[in-house]
Each structure stands twice: as structure tokens, then as C-alpha cells.
PDB file of N, CA and C in Angstrom:
ATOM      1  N   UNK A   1      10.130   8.861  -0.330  1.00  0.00           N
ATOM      2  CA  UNK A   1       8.953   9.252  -1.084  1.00  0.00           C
ATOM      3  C   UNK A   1       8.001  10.089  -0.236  1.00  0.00           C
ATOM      4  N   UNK A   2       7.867   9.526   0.985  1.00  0.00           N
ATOM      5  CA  UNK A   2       7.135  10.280   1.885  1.00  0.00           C
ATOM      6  C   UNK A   2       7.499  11.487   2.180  1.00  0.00           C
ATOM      7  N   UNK A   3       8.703  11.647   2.454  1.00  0.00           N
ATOM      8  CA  UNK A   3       9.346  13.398   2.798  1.00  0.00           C
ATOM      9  C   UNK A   3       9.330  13.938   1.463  1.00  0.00           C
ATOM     10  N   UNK A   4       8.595  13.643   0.196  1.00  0.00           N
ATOM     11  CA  UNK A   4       8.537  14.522  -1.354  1.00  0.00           C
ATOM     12  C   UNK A   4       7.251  15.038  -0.962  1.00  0.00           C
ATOM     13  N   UNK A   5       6.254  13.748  -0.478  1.00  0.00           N
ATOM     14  CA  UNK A   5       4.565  14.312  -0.889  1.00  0.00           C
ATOM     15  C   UNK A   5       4.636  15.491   0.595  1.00  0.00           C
ATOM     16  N   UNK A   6       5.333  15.894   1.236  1.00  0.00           N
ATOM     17  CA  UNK A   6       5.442  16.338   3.061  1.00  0.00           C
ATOM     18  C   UNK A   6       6.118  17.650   2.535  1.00  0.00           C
ATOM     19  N   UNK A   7       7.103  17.873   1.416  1.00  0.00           N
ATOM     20  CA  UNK A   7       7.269  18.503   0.989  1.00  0.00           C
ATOM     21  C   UNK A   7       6.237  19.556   0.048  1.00  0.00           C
ATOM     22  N   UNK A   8       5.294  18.596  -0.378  1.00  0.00           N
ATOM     23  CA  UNK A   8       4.511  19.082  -1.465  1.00  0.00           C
ATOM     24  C   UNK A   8       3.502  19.752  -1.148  1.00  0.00           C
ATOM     25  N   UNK A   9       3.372  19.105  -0.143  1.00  0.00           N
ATOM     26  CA  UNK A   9       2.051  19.989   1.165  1.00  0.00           C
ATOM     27  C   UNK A   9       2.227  20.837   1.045  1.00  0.00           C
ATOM     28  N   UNK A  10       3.898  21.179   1.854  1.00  0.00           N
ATOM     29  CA  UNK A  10       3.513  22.559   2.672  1.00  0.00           C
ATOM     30  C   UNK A  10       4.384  23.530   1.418  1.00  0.00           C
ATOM     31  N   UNK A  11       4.614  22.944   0.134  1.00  0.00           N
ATOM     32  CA  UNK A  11       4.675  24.113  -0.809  1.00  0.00           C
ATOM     33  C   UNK A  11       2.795  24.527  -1.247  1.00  0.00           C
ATOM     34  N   UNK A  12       1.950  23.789  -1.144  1.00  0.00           N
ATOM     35  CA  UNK A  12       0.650  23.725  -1.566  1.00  0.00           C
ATOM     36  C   UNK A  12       0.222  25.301  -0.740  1.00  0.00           C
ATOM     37  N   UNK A  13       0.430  24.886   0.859  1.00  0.00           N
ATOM     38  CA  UNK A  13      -0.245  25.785   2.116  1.00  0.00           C
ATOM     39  C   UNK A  13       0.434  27.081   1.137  1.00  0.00           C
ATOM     40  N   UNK A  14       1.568  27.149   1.499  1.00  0.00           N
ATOM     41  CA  UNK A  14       2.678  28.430   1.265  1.00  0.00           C
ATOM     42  C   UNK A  14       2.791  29.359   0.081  1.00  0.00           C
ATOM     43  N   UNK A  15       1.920  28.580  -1.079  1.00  0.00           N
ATOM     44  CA  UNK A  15       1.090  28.672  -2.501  1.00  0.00           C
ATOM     45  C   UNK A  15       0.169  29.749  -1.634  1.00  0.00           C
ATOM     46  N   UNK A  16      -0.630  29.116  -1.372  1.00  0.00           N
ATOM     47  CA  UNK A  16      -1.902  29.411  -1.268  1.00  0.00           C
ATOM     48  C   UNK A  16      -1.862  30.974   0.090  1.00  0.00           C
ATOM     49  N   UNK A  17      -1.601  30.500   0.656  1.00  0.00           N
ATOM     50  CA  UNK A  17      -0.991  31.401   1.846  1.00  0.00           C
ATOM     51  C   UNK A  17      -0.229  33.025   1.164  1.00  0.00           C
ATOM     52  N   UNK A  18       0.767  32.877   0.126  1.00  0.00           N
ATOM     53  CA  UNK A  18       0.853  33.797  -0.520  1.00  0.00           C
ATOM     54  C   UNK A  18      -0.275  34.743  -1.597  1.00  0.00           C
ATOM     55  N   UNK A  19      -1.126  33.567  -2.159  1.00  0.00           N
ATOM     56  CA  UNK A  19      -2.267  34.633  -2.683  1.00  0.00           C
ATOM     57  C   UNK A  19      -3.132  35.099  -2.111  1.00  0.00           C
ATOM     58  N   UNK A  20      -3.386  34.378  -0.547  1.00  0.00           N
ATOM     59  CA  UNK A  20      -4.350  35.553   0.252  1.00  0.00           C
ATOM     60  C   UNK A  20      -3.908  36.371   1.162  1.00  0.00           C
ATOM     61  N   UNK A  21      -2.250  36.784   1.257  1.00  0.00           N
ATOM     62  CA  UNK A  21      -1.652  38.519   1.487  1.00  0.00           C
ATOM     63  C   UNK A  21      -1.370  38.887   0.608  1.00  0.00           C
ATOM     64  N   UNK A  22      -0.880  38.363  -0.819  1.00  0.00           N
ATOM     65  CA  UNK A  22      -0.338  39.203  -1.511  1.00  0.00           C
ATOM     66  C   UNK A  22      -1.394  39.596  -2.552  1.00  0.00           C
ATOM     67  N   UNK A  23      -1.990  38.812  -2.820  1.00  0.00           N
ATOM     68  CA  UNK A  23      -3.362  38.855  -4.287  1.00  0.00           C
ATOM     69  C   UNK A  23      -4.461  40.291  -3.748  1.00  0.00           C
ATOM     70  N   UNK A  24      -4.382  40.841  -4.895  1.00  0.00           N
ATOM     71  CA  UNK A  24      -5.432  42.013  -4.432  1.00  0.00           C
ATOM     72  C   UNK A  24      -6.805  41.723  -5.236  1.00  0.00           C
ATOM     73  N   UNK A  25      -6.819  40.738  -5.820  1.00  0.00           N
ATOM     74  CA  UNK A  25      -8.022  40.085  -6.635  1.00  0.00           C
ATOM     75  C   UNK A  25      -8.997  38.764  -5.719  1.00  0.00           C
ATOM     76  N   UNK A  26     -10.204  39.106  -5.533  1.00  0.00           N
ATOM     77  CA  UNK A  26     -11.423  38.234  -4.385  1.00  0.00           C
ATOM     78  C   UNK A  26     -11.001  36.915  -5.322  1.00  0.00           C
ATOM     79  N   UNK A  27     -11.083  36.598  -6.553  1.00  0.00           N
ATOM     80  CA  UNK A  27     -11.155  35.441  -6.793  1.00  0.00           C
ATOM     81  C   UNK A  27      -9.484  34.671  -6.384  1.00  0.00           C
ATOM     82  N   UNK A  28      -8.638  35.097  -6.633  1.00  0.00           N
ATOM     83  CA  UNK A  28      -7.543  34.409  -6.295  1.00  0.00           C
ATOM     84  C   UNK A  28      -6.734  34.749  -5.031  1.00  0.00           C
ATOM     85  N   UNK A  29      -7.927  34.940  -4.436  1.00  0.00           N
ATOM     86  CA  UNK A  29      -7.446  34.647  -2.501  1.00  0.00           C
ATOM     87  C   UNK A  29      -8.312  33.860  -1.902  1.00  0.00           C
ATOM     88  N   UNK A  30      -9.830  33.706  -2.789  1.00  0.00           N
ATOM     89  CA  UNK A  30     -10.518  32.382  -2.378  1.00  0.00           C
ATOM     90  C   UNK A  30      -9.732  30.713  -3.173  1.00  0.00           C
ATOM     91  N   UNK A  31      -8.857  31.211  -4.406  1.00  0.00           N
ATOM     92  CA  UNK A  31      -8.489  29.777  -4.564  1.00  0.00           C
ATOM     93  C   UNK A  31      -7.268  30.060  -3.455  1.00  0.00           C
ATOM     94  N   UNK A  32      -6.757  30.917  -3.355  1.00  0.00           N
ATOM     95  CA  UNK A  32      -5.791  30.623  -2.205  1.00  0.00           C
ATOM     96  C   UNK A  32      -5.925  29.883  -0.876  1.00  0.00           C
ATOM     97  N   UNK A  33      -7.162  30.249  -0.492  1.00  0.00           N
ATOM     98  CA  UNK A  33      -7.780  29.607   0.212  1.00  0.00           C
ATOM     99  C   UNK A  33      -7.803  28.048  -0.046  1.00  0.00           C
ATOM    100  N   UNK A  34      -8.358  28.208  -0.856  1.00  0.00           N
ATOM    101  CA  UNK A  34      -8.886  26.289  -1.020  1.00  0.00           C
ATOM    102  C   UNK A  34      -7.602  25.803  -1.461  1.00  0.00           C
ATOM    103  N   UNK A  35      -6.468  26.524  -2.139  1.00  0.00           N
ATOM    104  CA  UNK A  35      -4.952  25.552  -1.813  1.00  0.00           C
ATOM    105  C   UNK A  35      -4.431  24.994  -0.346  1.00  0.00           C
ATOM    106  N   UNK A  36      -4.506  26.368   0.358  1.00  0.00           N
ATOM    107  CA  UNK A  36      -4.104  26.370   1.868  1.00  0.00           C
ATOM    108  C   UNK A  36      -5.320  24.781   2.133  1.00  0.00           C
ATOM    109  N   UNK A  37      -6.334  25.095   1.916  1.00  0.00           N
ATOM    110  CA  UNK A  37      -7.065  23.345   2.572  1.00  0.00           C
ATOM    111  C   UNK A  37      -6.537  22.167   2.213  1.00  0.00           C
ATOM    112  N   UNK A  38      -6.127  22.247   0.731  1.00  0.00           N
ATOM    113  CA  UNK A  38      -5.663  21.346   0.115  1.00  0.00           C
ATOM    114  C   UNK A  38      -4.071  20.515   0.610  1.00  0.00           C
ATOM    115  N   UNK A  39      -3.275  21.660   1.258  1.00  0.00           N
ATOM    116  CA  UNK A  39      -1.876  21.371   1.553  1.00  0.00           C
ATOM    117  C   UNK A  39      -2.272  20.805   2.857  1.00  0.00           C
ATOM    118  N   UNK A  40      -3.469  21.159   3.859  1.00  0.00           N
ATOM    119  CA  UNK A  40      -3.528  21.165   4.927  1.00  0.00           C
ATOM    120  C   UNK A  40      -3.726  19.454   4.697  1.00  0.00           C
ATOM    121  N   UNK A  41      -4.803  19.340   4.359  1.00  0.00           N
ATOM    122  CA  UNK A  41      -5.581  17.634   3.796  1.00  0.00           C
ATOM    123  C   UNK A  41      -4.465  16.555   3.862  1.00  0.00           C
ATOM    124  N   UNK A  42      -3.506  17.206   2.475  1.00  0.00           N
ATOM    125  CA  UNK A  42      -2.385  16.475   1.704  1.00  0.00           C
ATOM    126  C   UNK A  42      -1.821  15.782   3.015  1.00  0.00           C
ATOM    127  N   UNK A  43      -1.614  17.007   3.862  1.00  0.00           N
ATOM    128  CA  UNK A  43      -0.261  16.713   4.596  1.00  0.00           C
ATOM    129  C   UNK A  43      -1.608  15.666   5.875  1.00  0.00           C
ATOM    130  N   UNK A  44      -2.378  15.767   6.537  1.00  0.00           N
ATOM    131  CA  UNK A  44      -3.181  14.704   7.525  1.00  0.00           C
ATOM    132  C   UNK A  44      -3.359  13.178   6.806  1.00  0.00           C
ATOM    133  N   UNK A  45      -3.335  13.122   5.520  1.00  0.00           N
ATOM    134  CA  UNK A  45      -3.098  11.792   5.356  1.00  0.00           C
ATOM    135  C   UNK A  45      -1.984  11.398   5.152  1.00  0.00           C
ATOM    136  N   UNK A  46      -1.028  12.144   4.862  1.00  0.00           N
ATOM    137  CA  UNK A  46       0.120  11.548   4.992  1.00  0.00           C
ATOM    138  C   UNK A  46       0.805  10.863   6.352  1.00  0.00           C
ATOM    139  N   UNK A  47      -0.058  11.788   7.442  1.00  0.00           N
ATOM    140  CA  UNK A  47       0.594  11.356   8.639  1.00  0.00           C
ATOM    141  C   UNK A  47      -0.189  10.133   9.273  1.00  0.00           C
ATOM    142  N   UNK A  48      -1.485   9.963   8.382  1.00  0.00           N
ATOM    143  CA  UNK A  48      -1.837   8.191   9.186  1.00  0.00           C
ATOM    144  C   UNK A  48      -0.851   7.566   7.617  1.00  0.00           C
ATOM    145  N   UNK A  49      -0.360   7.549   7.166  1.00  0.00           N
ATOM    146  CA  UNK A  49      -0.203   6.642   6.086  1.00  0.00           C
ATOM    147  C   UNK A  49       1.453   5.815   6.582  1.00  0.00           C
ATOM    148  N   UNK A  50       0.915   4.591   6.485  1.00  0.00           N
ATOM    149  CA  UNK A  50       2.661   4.014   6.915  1.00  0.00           C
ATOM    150  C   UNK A  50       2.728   2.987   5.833  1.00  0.00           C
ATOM    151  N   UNK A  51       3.994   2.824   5.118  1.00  0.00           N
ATOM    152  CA  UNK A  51       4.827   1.827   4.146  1.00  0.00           C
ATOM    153  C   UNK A  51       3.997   0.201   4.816  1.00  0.00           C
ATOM    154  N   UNK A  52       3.875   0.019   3.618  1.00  0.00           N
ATOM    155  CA  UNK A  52       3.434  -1.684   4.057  1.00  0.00           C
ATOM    156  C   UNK A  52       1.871  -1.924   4.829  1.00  0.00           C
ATOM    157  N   UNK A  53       1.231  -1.133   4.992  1.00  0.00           N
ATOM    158  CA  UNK A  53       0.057  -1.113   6.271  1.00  0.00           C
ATOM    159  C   UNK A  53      -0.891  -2.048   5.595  1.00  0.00           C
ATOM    160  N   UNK A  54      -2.172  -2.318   6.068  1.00  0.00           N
ATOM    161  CA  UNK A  54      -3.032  -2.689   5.819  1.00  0.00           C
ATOM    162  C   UNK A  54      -4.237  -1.859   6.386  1.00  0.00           C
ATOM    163  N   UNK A  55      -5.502  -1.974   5.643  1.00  0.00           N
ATOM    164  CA  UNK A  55      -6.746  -1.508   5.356  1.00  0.00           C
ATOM    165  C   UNK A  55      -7.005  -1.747   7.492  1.00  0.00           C
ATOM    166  N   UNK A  56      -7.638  -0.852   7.614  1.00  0.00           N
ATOM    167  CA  UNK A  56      -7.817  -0.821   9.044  1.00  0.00           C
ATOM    168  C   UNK A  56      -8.950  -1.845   9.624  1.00  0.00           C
ATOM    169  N   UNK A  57      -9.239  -3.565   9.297  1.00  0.00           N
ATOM    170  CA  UNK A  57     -10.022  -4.295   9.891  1.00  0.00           C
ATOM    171  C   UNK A  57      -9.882  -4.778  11.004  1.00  0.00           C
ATOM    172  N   UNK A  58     -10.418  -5.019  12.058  1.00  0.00           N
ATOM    173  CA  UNK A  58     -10.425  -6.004  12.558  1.00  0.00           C
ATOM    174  C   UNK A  58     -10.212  -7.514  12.175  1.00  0.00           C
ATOM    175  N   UNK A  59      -9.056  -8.130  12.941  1.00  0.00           N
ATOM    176  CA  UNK A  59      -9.075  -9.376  12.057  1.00  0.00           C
ATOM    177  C   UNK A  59      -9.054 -10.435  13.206  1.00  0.00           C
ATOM    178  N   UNK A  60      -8.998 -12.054  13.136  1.00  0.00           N
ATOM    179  CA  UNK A  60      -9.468 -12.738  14.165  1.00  0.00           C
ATOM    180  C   UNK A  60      -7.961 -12.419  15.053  1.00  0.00           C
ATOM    181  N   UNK A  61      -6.696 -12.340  14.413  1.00  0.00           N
ATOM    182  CA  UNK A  61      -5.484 -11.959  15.523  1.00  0.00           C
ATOM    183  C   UNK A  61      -6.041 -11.232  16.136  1.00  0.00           C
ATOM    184  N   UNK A  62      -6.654  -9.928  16.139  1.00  0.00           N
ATOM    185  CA  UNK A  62      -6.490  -8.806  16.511  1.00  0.00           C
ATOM    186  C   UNK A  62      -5.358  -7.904  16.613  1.00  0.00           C
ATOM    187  N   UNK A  63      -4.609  -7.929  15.905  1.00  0.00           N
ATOM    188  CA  UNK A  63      -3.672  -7.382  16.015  1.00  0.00           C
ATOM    189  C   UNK A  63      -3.629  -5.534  15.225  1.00  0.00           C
ATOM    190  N   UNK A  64      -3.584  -4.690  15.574  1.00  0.00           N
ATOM    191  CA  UNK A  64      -3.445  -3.503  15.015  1.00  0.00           C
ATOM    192  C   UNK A  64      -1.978  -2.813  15.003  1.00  0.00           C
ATOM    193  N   UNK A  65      -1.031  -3.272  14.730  1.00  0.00           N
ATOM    194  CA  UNK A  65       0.258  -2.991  14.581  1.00  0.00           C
ATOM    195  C   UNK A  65       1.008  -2.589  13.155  1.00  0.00           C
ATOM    196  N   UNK A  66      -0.094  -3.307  11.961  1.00  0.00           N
ATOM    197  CA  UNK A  66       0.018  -2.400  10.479  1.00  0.00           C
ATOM    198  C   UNK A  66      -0.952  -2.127  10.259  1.00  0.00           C
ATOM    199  N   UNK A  67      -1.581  -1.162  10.754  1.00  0.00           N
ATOM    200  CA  UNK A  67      -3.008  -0.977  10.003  1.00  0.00           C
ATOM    201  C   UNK A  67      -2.318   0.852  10.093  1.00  0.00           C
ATOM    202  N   UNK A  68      -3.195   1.434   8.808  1.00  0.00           N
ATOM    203  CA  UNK A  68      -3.255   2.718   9.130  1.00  0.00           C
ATOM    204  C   UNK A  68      -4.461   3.611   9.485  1.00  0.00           C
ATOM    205  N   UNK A  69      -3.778   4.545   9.811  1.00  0.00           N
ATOM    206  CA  UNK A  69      -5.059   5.062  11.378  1.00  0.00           C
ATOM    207  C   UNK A  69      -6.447   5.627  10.227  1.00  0.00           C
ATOM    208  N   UNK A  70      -7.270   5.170  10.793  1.00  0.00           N
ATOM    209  CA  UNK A  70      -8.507   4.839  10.166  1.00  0.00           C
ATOM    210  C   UNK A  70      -9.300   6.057  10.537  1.00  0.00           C
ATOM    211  N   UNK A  71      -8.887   7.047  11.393  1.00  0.00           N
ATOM    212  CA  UNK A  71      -9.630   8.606  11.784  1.00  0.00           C
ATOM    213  C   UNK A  71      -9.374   9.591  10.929  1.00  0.00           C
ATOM    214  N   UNK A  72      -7.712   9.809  10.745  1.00  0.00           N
ATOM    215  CA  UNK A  72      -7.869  10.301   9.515  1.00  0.00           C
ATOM    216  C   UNK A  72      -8.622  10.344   8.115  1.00  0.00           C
ATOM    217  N   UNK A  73      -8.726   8.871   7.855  1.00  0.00           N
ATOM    218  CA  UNK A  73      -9.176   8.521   6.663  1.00  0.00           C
ATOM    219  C   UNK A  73     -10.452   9.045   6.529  1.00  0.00           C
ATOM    220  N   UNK A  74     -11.295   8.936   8.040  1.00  0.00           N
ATOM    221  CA  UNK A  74     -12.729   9.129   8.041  1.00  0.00           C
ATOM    222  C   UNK A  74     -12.920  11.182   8.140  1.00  0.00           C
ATOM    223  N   UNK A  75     -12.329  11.154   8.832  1.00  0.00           N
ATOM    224  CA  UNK A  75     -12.509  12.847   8.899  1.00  0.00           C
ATOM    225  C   UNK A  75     -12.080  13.824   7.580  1.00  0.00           C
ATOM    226  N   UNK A  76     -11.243  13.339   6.415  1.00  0.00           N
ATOM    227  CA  UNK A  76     -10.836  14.304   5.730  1.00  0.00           C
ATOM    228  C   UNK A  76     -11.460  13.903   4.746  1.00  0.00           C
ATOM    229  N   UNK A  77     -12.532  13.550   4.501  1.00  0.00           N
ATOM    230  CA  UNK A  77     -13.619  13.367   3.300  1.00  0.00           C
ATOM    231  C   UNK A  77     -14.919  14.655   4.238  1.00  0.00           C
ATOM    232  N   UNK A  78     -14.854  14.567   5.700  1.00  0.00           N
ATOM    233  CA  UNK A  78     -15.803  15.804   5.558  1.00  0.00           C
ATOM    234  C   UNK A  78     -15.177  17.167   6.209  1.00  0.00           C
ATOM    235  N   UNK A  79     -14.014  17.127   6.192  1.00  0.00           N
ATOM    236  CA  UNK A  79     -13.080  18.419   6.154  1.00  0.00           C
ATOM    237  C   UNK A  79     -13.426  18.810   4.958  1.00  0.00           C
ATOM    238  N   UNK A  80     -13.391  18.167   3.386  1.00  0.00           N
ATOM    239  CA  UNK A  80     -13.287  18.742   2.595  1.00  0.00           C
ATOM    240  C   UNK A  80     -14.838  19.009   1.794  1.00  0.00           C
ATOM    241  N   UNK A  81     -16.068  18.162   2.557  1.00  0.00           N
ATOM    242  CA  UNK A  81     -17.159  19.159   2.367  1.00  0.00           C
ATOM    243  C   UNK A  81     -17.359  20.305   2.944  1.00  0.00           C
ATOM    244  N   UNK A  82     -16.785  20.133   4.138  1.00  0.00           N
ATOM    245  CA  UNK A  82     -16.945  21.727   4.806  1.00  0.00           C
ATOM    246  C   UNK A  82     -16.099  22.230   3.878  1.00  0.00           C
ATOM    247  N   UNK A  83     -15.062  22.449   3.874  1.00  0.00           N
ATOM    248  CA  UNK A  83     -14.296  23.122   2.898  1.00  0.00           C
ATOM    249  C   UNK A  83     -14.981  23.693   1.460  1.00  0.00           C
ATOM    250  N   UNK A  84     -15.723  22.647   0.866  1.00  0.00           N
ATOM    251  CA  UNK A  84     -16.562  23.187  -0.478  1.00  0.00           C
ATOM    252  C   UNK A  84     -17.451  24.042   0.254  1.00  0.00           C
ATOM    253  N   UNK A  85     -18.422  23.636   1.149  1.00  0.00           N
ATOM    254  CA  UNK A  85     -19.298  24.705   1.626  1.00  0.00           C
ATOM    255  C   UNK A  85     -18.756  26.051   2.293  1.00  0.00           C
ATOM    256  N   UNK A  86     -17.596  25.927   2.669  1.00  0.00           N
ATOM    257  CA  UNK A  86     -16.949  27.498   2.979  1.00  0.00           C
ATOM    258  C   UNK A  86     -16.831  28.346   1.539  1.00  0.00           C
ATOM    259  N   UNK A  87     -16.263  27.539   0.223  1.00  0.00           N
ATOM    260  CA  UNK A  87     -15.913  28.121  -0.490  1.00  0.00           C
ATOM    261  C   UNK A  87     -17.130  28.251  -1.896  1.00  0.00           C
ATOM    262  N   UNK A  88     -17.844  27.345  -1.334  1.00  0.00           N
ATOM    263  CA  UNK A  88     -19.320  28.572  -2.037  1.00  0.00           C
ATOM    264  C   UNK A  88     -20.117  29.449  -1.334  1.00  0.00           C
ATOM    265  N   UNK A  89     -19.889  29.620   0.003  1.00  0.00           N
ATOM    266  CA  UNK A  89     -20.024  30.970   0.549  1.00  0.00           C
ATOM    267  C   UNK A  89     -19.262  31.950   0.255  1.00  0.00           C
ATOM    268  N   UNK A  90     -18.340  32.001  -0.196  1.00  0.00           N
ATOM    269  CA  UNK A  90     -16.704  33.115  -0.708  1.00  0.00           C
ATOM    270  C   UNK A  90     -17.206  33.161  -1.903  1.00  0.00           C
ATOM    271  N   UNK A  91     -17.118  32.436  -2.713  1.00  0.00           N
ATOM    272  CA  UNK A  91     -17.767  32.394  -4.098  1.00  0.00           C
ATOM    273  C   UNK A  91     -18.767  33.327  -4.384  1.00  0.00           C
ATOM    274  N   UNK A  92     -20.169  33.263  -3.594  1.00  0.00           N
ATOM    275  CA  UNK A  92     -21.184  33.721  -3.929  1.00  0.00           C
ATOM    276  C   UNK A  92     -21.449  35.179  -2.964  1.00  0.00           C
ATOM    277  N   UNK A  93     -20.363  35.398  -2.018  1.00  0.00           N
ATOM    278  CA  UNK A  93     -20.011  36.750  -1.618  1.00  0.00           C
ATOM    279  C   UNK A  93     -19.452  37.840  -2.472  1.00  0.00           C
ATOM    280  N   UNK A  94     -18.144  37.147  -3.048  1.00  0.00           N
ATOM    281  CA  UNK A  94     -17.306  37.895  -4.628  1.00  0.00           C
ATOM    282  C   UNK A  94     -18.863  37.923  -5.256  1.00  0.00           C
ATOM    283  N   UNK A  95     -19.397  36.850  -5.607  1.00  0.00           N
ATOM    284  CA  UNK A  95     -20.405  37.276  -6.779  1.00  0.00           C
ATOM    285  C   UNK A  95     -20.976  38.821  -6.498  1.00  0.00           C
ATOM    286  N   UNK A  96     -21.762  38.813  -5.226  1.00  0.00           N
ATOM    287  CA  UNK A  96     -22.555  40.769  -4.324  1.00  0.00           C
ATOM    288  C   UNK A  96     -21.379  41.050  -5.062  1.00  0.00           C
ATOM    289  N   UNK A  97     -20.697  40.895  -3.973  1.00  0.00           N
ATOM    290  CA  UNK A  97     -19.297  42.096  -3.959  1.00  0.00           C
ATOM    291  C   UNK A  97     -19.754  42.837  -5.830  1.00  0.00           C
ATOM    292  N   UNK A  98     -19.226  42.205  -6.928  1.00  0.00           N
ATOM    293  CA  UNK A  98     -19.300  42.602  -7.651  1.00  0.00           C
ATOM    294  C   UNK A  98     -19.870  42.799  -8.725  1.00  0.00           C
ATOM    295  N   UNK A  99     -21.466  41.857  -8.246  1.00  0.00           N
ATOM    296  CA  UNK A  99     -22.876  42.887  -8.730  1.00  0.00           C
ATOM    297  C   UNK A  99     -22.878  44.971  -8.408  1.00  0.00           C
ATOM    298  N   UNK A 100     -22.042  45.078  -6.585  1.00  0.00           N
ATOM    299  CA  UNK A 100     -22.500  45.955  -6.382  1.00  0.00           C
ATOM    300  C   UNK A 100     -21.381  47.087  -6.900  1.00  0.00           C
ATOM    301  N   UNK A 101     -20.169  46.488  -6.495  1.00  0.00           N
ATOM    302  CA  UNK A 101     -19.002  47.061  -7.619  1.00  0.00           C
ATOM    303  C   UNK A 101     -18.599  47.006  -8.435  1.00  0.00           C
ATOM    304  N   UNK A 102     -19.038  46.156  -9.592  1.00  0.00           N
ATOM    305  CA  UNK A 102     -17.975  46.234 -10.249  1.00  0.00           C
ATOM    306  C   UNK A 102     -16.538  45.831 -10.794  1.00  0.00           C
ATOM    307  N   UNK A 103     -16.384  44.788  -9.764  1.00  0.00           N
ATOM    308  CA  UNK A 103     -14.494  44.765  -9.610  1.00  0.00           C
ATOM    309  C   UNK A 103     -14.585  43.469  -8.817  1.00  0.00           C
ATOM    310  N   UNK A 104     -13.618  42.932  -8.649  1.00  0.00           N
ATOM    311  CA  UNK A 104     -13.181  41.955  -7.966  1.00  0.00           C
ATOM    312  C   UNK A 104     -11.852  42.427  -7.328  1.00  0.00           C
ATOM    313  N   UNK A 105     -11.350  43.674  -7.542  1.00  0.00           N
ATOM    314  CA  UNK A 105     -10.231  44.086  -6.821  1.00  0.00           C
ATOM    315  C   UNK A 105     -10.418  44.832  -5.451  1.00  0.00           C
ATOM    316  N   UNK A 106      -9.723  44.199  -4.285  1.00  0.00           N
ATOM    317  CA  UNK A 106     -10.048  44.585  -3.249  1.00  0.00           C
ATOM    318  C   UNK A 106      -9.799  46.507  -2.690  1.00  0.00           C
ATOM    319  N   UNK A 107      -8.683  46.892  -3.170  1.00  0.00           N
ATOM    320  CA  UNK A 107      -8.233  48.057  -3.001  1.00  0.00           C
ATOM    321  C   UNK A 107      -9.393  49.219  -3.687  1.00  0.00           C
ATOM    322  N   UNK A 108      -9.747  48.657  -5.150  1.00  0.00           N
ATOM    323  CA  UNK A 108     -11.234  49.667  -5.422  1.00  0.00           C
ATOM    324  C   UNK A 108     -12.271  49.415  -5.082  1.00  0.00           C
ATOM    325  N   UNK A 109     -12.501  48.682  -4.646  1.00  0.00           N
ATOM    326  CA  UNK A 109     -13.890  48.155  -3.672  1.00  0.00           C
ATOM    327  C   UNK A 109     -13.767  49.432  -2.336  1.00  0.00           C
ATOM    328  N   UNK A 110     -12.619  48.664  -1.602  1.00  0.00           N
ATOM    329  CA  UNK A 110     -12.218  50.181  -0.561  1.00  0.00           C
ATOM    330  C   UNK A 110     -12.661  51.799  -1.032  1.00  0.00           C
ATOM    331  N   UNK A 111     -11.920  52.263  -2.017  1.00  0.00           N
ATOM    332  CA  UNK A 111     -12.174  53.341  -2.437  1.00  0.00           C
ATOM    333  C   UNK A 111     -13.457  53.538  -2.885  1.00  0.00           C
ATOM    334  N   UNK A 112     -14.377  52.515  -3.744  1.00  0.00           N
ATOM    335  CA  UNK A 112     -15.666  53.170  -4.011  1.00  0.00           C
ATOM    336  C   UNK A 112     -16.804  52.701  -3.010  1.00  0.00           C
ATOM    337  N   UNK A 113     -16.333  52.101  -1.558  1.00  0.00           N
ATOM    338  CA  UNK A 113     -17.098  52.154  -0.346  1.00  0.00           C
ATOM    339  C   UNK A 113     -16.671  53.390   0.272  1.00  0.00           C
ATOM    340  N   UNK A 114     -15.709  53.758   0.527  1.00  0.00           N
ATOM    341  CA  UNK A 114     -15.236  55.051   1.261  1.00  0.00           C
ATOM    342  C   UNK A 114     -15.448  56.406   0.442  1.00  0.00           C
TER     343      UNK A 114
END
């Protein structure tokens, strides 16, 4: 099951990764973007996540031998505010962009700056 969601990731990145070389449109190379975060995310919790674990407490054993790793868990809730705050900066850049052009296509943007 685990090598499906490990799979699913890095079709997510490779998604996303393709619409920001190949997409000539601002809006669908910023969701490209936020796929590529998304596959990135997918795949860091998968790698604290182990079959059978338990919630990461301290317990009177002390024992930490099923617990899953509890850094992950904590860091990719604000990976993915940074992540929103990158992508309402992109957002509200496309917006200029095409107050001042017109377009959301990158290639006539070029031409009616040059």
C-alpha cells in the first residue's frame, strides 16, 4: 500500500513539474507549482509513517520503537502555509501581469514587453 501512495507522489511532482515547462499559461504553472508541493508533502509523510505505529507520546516504558517520527508531522502543516503564502504571491503577480497585459499567456506578455 505504501509503495501505491510513493507512487502517487511522485506522479503528483511529475504532474506538476510538467505544467511549469510545458504550460505557456501563468495560471497553470502556478497550480503546477502547488502540485509539485503537494507530491513533495505526500511523499515526507509517508516517510515518517510506519504500519502498526503509535501516536508519538512519551509513555512510562519509554520506549520509542513504534512511534512515528513526530518532526515530520510537525513541520508539514507549516511547509504548507508557506506554500499558500508563496502561492498568493504568484496569484496576485498573474493578477499585475494581466491588469497590465491582458493575457495570462507567457509568450505574448514577451512580445508586448519587447
Amino acid at each position: 500500500m505504501s509503495s501505491l501512495i510513493y507512487g502517487m507522489s511522485i506522479i503528483l511532482f511529475l504532474t506538476g513539474l510538467y505544467c511549469v515547462v510545458v504550460k505557456e499559461n501563468l495560471l497553470k504553472t502556478v497550480i503546477g507549482i502547488k502540485l509539485m508541493g503537494y507530491g513533495v508533502c505526500l511523499f515526507f509523510v509517508m516517510l515518517g509513517y510506519k504500519a502498526g505505529s503509535l501516536a508519538p507520546i512519551i509513555t512510562e516504558k519509554g520506549s520509542t520503537a513504534n512511534f512515528s517520527d513526530p518532526l515530520i508531522q510537525a513541520l508539514i502543516p507549516a511547509i504548507m502555509v508557506i506554500s499558500l503564502a508563496a502561492i498568493g504571491l504568484m496569484l496576485a503577480t498573474c493578477i499585475r501581469l494581466y491588469e497590465k497585459y491582458g493575457t495570462f499567456d507567457i509568450s505574448k506578455i514577451k512580445e508586448l514587453r519587447g
